[in-house]
C-alpha atoms as a PDB file:
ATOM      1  CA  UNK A   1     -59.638  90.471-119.609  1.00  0.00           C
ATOM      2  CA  UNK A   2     -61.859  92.926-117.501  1.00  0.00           C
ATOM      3  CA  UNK A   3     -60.884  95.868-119.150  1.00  0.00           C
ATOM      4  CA  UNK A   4     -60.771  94.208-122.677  1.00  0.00           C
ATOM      5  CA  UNK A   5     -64.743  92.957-122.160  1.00  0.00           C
ATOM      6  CA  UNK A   6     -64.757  96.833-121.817  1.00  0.00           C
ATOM      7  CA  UNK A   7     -63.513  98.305-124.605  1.00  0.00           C
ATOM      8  CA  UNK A   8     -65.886  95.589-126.392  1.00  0.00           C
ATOM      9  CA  UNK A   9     -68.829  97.045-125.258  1.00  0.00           C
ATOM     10  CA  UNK A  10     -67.764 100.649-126.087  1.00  0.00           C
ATOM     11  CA  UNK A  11     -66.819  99.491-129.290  1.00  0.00           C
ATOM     12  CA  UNK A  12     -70.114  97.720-129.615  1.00  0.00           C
ATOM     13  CA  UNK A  13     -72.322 100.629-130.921  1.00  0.00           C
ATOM     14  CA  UNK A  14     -69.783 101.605-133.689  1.00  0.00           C
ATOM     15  CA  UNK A  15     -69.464  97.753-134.632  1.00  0.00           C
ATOM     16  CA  UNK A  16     -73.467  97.620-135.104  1.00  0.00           C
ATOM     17  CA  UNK A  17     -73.185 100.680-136.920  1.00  0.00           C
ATOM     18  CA  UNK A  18     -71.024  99.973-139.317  1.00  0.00           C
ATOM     19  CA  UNK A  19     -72.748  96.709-139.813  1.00  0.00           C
ATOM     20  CA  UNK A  20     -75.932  98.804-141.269  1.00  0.00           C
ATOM     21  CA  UNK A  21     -73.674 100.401-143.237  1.00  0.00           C
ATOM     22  CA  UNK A  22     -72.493  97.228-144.860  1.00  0.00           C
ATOM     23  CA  UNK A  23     -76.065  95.926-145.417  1.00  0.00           C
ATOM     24  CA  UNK A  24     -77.002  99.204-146.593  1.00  0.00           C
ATOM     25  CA  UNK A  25     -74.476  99.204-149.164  1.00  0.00           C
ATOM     26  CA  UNK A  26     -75.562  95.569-150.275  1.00  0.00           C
ATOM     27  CA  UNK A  27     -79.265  96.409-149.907  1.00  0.00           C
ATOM     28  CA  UNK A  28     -77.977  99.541-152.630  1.00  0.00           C
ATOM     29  CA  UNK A  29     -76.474  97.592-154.590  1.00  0.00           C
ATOM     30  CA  UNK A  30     -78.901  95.200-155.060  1.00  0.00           C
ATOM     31  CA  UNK A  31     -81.468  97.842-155.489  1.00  0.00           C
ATOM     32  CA  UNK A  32     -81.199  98.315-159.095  1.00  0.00           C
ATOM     33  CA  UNK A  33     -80.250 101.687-158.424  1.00  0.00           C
ATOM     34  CA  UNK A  34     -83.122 103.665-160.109  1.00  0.00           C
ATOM     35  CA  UNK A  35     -85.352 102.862-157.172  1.00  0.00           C
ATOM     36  CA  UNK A  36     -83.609 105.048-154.834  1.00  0.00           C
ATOM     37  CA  UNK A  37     -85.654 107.363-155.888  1.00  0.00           C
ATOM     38  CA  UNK A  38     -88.691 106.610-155.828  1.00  0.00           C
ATOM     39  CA  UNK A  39     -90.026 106.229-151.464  1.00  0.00           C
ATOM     40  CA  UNK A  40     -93.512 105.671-152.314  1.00  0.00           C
ATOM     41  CA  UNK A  41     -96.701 104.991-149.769  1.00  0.00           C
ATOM     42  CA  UNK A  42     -99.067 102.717-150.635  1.00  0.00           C
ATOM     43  CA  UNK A  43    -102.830 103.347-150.103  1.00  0.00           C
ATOM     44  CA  UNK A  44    -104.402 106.974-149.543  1.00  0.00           C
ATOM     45  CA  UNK A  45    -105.188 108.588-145.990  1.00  0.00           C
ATOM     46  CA  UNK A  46    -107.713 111.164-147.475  1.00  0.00           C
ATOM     47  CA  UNK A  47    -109.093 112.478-150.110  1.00  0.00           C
ATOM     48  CA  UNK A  48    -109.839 115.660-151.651  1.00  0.00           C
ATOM     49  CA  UNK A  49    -113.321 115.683-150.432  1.00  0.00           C
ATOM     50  CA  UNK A  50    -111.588 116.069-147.194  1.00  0.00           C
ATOM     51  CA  UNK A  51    -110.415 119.621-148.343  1.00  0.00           C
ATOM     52  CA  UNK A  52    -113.900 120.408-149.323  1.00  0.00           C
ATOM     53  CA  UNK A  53    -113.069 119.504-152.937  1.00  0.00           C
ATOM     54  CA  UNK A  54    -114.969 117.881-155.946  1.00  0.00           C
ATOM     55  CA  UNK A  55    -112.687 115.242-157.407  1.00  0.00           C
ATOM     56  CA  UNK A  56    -113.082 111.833-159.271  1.00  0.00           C
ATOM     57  CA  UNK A  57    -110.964 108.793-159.292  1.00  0.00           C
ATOM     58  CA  UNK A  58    -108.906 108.316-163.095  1.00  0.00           C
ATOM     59  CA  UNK A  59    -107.749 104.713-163.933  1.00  0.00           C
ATOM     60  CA  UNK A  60    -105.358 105.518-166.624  1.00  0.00           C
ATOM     61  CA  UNK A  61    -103.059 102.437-168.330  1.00  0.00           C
ATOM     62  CA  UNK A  62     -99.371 102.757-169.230  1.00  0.00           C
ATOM     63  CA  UNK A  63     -97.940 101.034-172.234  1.00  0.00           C
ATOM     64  CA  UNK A  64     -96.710  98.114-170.537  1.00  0.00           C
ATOM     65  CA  UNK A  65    -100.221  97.750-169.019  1.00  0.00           C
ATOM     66  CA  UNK A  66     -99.491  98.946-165.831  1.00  0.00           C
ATOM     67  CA  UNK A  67    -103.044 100.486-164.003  1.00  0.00           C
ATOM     68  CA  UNK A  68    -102.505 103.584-162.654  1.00  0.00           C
ATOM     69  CA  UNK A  69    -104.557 106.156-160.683  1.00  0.00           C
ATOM     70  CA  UNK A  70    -104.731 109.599-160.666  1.00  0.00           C
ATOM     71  CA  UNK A  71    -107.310 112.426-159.466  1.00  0.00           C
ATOM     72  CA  UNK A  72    -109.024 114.661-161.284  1.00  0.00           C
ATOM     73  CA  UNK A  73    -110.025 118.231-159.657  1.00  0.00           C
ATOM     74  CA  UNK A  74    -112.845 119.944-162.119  1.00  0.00           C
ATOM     75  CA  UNK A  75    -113.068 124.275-161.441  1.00  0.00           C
ATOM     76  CA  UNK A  76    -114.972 124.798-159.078  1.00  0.00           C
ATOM     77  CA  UNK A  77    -118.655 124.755-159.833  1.00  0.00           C
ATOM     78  CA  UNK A  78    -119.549 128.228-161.038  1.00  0.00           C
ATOM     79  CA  UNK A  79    -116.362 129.568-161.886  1.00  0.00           C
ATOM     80  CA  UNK A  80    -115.033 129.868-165.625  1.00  0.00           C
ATOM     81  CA  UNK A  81    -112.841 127.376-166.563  1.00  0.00           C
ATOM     82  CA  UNK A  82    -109.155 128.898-167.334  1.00  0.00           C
ATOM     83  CA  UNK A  83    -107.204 126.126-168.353  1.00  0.00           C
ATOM     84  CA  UNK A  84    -106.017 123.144-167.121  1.00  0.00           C
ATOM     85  CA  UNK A  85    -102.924 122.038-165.227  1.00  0.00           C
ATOM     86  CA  UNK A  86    -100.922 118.717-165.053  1.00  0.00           C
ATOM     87  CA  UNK A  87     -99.055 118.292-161.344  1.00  0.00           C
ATOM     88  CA  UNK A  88     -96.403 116.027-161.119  1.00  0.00           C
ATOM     89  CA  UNK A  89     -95.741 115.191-157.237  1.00  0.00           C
ATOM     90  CA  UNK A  90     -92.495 114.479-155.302  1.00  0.00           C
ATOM     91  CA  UNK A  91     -90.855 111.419-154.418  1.00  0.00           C
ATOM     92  CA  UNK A  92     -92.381 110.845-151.141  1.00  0.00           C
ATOM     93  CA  UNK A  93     -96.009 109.957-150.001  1.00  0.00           C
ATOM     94  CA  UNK A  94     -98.525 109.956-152.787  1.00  0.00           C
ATOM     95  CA  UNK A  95    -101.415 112.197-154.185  1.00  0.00           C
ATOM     96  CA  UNK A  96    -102.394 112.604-150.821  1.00  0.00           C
ATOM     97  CA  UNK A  97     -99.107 113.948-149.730  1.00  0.00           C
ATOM     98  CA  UNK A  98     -98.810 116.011-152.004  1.00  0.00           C
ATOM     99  CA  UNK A  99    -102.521 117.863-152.514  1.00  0.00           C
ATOM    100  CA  UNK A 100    -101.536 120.959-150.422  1.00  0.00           C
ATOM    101  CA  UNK A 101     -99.798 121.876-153.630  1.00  0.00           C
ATOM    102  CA  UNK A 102    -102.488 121.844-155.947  1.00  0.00           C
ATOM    103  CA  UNK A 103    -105.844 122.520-153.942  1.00  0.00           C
ATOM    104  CA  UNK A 104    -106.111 125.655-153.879  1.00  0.00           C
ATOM    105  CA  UNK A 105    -106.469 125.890-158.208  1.00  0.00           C
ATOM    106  CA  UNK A 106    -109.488 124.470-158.630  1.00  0.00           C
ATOM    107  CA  UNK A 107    -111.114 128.106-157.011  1.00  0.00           C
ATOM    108  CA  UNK A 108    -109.167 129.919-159.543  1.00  0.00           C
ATOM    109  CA  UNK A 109    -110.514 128.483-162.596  1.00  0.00           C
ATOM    110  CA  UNK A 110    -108.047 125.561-162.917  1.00  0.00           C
ATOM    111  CA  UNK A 111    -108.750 121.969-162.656  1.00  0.00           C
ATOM    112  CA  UNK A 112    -105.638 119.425-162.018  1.00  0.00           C
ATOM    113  CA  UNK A 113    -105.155 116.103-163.287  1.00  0.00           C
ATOM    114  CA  UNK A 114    -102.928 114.738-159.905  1.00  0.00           C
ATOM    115  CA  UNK A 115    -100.839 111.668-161.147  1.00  0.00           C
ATOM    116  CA  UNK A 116     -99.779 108.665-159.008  1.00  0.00           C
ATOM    117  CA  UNK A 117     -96.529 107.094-160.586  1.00  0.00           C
ATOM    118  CA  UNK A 118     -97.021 103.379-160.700  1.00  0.00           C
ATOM    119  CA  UNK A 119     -96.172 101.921-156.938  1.00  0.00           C
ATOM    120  CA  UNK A 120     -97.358 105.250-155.338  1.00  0.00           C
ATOM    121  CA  UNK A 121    -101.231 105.503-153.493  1.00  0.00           C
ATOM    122  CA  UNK A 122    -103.510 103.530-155.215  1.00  0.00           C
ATOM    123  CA  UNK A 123    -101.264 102.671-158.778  1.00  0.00           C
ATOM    124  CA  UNK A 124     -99.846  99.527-159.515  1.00  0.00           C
ATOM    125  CA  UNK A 125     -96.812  98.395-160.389  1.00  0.00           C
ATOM    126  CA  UNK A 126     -92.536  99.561-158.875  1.00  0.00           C
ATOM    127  CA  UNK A 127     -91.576 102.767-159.600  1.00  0.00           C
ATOM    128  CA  UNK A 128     -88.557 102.698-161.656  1.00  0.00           C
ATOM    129  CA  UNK A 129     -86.360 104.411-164.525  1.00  0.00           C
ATOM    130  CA  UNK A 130     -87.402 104.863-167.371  1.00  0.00           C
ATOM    131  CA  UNK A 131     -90.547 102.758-166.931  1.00  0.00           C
ATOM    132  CA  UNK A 132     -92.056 105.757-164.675  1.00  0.00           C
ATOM    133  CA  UNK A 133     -91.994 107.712-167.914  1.00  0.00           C
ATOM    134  CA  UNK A 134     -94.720 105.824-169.447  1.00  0.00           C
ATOM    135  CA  UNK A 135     -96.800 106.948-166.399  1.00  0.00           C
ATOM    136  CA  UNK A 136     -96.188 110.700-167.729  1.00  0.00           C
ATOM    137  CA  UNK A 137     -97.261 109.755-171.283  1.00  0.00           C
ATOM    138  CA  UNK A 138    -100.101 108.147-170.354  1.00  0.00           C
ATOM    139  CA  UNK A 139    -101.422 111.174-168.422  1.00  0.00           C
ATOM    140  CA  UNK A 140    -100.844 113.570-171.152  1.00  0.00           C
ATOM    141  CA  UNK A 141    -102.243 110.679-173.408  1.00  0.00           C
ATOM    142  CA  UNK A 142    -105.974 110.835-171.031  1.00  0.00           C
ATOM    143  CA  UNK A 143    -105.532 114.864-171.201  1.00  0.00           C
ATOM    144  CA  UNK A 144    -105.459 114.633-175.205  1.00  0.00           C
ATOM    145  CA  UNK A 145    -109.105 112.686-175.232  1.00  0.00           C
ATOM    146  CA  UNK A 146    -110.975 114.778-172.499  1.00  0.00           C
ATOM    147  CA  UNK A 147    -112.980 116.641-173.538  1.00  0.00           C
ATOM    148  CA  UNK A 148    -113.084 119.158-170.562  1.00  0.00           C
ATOM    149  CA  UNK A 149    -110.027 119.855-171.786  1.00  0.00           C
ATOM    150  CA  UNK A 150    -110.201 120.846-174.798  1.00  0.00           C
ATOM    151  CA  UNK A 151    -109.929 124.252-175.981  1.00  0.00           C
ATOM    152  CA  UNK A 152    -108.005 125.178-172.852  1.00  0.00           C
ATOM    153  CA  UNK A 153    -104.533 126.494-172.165  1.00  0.00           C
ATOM    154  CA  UNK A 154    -102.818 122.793-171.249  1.00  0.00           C
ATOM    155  CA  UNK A 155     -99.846 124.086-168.143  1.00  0.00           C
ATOM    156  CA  UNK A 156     -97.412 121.424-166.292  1.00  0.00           C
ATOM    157  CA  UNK A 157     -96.465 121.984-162.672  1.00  0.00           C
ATOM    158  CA  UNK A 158     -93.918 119.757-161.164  1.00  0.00           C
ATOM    159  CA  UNK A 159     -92.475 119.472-157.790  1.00  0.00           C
ATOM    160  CA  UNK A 160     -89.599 118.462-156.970  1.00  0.00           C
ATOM    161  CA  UNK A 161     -88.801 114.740-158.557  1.00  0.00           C
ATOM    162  CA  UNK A 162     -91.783 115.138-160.583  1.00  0.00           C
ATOM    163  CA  UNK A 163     -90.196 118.422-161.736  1.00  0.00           C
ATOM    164  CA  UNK A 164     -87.250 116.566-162.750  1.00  0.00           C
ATOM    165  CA  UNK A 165     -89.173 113.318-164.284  1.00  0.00           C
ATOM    166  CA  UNK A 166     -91.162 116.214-166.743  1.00  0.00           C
ATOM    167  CA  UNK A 167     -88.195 118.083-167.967  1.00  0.00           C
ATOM    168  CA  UNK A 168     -86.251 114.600-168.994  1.00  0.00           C
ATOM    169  CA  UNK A 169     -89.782 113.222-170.431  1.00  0.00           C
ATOM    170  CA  UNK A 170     -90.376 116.558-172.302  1.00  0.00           C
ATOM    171  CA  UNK A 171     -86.593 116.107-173.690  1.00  0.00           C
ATOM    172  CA  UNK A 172     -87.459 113.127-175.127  1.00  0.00           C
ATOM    173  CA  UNK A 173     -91.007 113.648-176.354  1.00  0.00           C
ATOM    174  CA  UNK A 174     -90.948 117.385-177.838  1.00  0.00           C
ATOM    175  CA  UNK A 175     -93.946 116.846-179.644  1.00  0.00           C
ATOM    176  CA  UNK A 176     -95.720 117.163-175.912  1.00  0.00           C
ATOM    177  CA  UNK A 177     -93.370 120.781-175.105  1.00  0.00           C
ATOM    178  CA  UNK A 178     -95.611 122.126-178.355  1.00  0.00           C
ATOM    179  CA  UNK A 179     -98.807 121.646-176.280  1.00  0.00           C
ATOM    180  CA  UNK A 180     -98.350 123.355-173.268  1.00  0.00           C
ATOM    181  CA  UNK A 181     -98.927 127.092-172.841  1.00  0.00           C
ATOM    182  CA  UNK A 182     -96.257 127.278-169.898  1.00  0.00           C
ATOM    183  CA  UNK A 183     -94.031 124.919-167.383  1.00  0.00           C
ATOM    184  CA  UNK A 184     -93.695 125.704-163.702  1.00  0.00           C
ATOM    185  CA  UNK A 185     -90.945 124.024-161.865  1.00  0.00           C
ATOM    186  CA  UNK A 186     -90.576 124.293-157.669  1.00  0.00           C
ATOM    187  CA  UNK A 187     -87.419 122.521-156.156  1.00  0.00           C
ATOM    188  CA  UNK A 188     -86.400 120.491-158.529  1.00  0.00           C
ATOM    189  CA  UNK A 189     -83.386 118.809-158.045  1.00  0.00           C
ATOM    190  CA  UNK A 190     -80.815 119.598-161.059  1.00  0.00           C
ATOM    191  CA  UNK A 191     -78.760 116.467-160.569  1.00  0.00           C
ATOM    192  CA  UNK A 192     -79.849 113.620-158.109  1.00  0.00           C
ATOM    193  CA  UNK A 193     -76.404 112.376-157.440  1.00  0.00           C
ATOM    194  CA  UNK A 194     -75.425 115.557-155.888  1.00  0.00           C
ATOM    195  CA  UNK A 195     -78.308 115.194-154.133  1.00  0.00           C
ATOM    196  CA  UNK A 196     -78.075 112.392-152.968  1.00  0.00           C
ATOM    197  CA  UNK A 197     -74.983 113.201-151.763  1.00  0.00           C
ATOM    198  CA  UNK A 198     -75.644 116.140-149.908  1.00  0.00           C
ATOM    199  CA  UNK A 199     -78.211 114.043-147.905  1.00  0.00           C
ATOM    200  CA  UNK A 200     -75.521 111.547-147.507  1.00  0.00           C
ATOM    201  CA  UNK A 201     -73.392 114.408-146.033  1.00  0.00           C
ATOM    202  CA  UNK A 202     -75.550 115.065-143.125  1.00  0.00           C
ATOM    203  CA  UNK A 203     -75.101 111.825-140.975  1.00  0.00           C
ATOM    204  CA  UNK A 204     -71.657 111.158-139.476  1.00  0.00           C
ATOM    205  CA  UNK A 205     -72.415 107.301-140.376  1.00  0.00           C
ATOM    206  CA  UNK A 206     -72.665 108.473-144.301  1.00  0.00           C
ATOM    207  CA  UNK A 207     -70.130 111.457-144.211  1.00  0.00           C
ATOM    208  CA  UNK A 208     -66.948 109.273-145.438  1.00  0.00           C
ATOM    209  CA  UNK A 209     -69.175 107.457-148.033  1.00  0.00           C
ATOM    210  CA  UNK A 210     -71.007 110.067-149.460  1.00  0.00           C
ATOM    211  CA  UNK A 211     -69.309 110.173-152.596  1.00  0.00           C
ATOM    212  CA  UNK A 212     -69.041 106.615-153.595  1.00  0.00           C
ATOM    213  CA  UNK A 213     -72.820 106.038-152.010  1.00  0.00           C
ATOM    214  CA  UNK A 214     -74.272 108.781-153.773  1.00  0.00           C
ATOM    215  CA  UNK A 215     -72.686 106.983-157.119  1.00  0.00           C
ATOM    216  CA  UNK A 216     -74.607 104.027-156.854  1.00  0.00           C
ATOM    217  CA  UNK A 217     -77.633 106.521-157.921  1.00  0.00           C
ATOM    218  CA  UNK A 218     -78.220 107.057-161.394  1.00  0.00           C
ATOM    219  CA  UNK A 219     -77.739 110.512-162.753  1.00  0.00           C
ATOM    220  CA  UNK A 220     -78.091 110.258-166.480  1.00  0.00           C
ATOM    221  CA  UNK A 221     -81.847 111.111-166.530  1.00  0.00           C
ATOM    222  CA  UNK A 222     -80.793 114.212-163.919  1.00  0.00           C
ATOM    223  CA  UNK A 223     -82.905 117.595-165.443  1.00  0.00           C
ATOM    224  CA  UNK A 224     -79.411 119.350-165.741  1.00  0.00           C
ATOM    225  CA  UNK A 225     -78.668 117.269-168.389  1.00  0.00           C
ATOM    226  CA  UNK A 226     -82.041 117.843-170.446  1.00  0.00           C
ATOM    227  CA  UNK A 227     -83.522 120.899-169.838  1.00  0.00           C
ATOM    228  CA  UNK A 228     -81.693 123.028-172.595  1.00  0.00           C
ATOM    229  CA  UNK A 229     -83.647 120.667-174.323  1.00  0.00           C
ATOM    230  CA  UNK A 230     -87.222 122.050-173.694  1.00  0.00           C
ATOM    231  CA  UNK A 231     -87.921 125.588-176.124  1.00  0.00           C
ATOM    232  CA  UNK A 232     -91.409 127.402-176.612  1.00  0.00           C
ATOM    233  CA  UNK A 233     -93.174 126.900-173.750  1.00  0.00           C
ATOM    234  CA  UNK A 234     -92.023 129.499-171.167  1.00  0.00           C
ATOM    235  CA  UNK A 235     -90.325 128.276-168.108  1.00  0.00           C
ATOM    236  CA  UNK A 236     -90.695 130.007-164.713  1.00  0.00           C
ATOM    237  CA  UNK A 237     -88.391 127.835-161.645  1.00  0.00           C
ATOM    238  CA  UNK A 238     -89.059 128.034-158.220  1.00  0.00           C
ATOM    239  CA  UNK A 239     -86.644 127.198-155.761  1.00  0.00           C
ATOM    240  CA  UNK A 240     -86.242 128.065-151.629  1.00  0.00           C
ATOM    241  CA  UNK A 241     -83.445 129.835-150.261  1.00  0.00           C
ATOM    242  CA  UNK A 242     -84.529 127.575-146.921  1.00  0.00           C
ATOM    243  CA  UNK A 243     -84.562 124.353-148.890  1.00  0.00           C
ATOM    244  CA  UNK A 244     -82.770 121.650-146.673  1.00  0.00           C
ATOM    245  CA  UNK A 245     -83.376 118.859-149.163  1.00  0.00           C
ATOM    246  CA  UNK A 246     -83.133 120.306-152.076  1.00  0.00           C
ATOM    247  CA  UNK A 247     -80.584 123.092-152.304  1.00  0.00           C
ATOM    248  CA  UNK A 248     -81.221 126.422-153.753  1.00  0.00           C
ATOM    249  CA  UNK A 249     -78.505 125.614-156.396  1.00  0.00           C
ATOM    250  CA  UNK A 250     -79.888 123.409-157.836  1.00  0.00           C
ATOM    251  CA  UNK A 251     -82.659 125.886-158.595  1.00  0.00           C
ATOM    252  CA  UNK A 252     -79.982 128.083-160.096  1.00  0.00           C
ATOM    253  CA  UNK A 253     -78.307 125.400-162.068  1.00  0.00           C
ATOM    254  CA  UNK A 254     -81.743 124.362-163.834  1.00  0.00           C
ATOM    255  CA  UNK A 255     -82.546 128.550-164.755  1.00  0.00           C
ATOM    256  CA  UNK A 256     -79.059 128.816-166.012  1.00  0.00           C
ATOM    257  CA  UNK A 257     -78.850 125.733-167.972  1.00  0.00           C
ATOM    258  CA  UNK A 258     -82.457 126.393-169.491  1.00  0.00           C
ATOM    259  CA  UNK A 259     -83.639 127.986-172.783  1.00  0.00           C
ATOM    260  CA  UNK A 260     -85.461 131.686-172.987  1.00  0.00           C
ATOM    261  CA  UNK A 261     -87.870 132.496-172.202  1.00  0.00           C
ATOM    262  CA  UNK A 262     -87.341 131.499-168.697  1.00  0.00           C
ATOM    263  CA  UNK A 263     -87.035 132.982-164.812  1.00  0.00           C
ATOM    264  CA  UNK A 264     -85.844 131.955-161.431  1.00  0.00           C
ATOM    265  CA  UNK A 265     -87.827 133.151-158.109  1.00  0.00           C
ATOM    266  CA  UNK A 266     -86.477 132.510-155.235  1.00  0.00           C
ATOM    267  CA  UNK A 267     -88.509 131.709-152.202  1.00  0.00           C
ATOM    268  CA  UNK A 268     -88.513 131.119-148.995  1.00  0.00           C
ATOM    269  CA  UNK A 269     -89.736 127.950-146.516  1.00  0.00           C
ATOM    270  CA  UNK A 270     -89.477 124.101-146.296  1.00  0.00           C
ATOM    271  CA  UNK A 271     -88.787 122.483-149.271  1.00  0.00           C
ATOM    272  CA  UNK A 272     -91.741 122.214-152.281  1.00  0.00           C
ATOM    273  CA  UNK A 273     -94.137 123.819-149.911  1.00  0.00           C
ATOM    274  CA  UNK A 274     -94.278 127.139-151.979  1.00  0.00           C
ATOM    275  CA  UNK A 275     -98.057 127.609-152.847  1.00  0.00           C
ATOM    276  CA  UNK A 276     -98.613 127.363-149.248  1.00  0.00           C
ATOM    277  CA  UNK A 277     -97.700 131.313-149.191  1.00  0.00           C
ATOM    278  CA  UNK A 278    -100.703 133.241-151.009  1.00  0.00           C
ATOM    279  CA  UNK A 279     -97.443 135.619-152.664  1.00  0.00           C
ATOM    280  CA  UNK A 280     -96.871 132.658-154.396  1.00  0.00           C
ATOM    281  CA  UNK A 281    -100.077 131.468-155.122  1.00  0.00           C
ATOM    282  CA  UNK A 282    -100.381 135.195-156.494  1.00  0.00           C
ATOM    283  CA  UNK A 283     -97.092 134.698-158.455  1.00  0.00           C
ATOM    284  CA  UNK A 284     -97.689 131.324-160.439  1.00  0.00           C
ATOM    285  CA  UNK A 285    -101.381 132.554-161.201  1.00  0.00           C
ATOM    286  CA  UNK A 286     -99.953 135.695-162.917  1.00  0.00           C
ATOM    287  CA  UNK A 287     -97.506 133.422-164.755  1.00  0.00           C
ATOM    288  CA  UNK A 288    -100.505 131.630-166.286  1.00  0.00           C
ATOM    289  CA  UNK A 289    -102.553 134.377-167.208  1.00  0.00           C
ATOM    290  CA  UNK A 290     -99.604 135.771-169.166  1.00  0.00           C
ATOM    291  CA  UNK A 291     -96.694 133.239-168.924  1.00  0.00           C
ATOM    292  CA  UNK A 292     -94.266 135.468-172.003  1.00  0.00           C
ATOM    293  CA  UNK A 293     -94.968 138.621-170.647  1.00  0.00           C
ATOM    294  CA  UNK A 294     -94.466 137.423-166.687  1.00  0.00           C
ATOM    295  CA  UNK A 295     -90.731 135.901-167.358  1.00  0.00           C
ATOM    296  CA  UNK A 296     -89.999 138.954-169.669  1.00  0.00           C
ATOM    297  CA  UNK A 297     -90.676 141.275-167.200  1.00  0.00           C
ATOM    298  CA  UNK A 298     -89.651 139.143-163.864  1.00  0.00           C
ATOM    299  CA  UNK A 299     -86.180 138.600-165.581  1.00  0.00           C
ATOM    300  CA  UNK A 300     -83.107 137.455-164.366  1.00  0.00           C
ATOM    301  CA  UNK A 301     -82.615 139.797-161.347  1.00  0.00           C
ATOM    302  CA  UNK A 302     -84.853 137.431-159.050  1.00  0.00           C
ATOM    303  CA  UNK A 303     -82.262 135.114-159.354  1.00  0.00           C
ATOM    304  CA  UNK A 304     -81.588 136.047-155.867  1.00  0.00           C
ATOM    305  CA  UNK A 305     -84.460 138.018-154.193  1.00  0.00           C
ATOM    306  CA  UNK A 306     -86.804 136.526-151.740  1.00  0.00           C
ATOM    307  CA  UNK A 307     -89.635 138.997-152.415  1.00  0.00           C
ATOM    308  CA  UNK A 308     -93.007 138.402-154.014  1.00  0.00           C
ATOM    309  CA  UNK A 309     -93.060 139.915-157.921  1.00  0.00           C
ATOM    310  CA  UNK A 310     -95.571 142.925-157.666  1.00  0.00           C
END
């Protein structure tokens, strides 16, 4: 009985673990599925004034009525105005997460509309599929009536799920792919099943269920299945040989799958956190000035360097 009562309690961490397995499977499940996407964080830590920047709080509305929030980062004062950019953020955090990506425009003539998807920061509402989309249509809907943005070059940048929200959204609304001068993309997942299930891979409590786990997230909105979908507006993908999240294939996937004019750069570093290299910085300002001339001539031979485009 002794030694029984033993082999209980060794057995006792793998029973508990495979009980949060079960309820993590029913808590799946139950999820609705699209939400496993979507990790947002309420509320907002800082602000841009915290990064020395002038912002102001947007209240934009969705079609459903949902009140959403977004920042909007004017050039900074004295500097010509060179267009304006649209940044779609990840699926983690919210706009404050996220405004290392983007801060840095502002001093180089660009000023950012910063989105919150409804559920994220300061935005109402769950984030789910394909309500999420109305999010995107009502930014680009507050974009079309301002009028400090008229007259300039309109660009998209999205990172990472907001990457892959833009491309399916642009798919479906290619009336918006006629009004922006360029798209820039930085590791964006091509297919968020296999993502999922290469995060899945990683623990040895997820390992055997990867496969069927990572099915219970829906991949029919994925960017691999819509990007050949987006024409005119050239496309320039970013992707990091170092990404742990988000593998560098997927990066290759997207370029492949896409329409010219197009180009793949590979980087290096932690996932999305690209424009915290100057090269970079360098690199998607050069894209902007000139985005046709910049794919034509970065081609498809950076499909596999590491190395700033001189």
């Amino acid at each position: 009985m002794r030694r029984l009562f033993r082999r209980a309690k060794r057995c006792a961490p793998v029973a508990s673990s495979l009980r949060a397995l079960v309820l993590l499977l029913a808590s799946l499940w139950l999820a609705g599925c699209s939400g496993l996407l979507f990790y947002p964080e309420p509320g907002l830590p800082i602000t841009p004034e915290r990064a020395g920047l002038e912002y102001r709080d947007i209240e934009l509305r969705a079609a459903d009525g949902t009140r959403l929030h977004a920042w909007w980062l004017p050039a900074k004062a004295g500097v010509q105005v060179k267009g304006t950019v649209l940044h779609l953020h990840g699926n983690g955090g919210n706009l404050a997460w996220h405004l290392g990506g983007v801060h840095w425009l502002p001093e180089q003539g660009y000023q950012v509309l910063m989105l919150d998807y409804r559920g994220y920061g300061l935005s109402a509402g769950k984030p789910r599929l394909p309500e999420v989309y109305q999010d995107i249509d009502a930014a680009f809907a507050w974009l079309d009536q301002a009028p400090q943005v008229q007259g300039a070059p309109l660009f998209l940048l999205g990172q990472s799920l907001g990457g892959a929200l833009a491309v399916h959204y642009l798919a479906e609304h290619p009336e918006r792919q006629s009004t922006l001068q360029a798209i820039a993309l930085d590791g964006v997942p091509a297919s968020y099943r296999d993502v999922a299930q290469h995060a899945l891979s990683k623990s040895w409590l997820t390992w055997p269920l990867q496969v069927p786990l990572s099915w219970l997230v829906p991949d029919g909105d994925s960017a691999i299945h819509s990007i050949d979908r987006l024409a005119g507006a050239p496309l320039l993908i970013y992707h990091s040989v170092d990404d742990a999240i988000v593998p560098l294939s997927n990066g290759q996937r997207l370029y492949q799958a896409a329409r010219p004019p197009r180009a793949f750069q590979a980087t290096r570093g932690p996932h999305v956190q690209t424009f915290a290299e100057p090269a970079w910085r360098q690199s998607l300002l050069a894209f902007f000035v000139a985005p046709q001339a910049y794919v034509e001539r970065l081609g498809p031979a950076t499909e596999s360097a590491t190395e700033s485009p001189q």
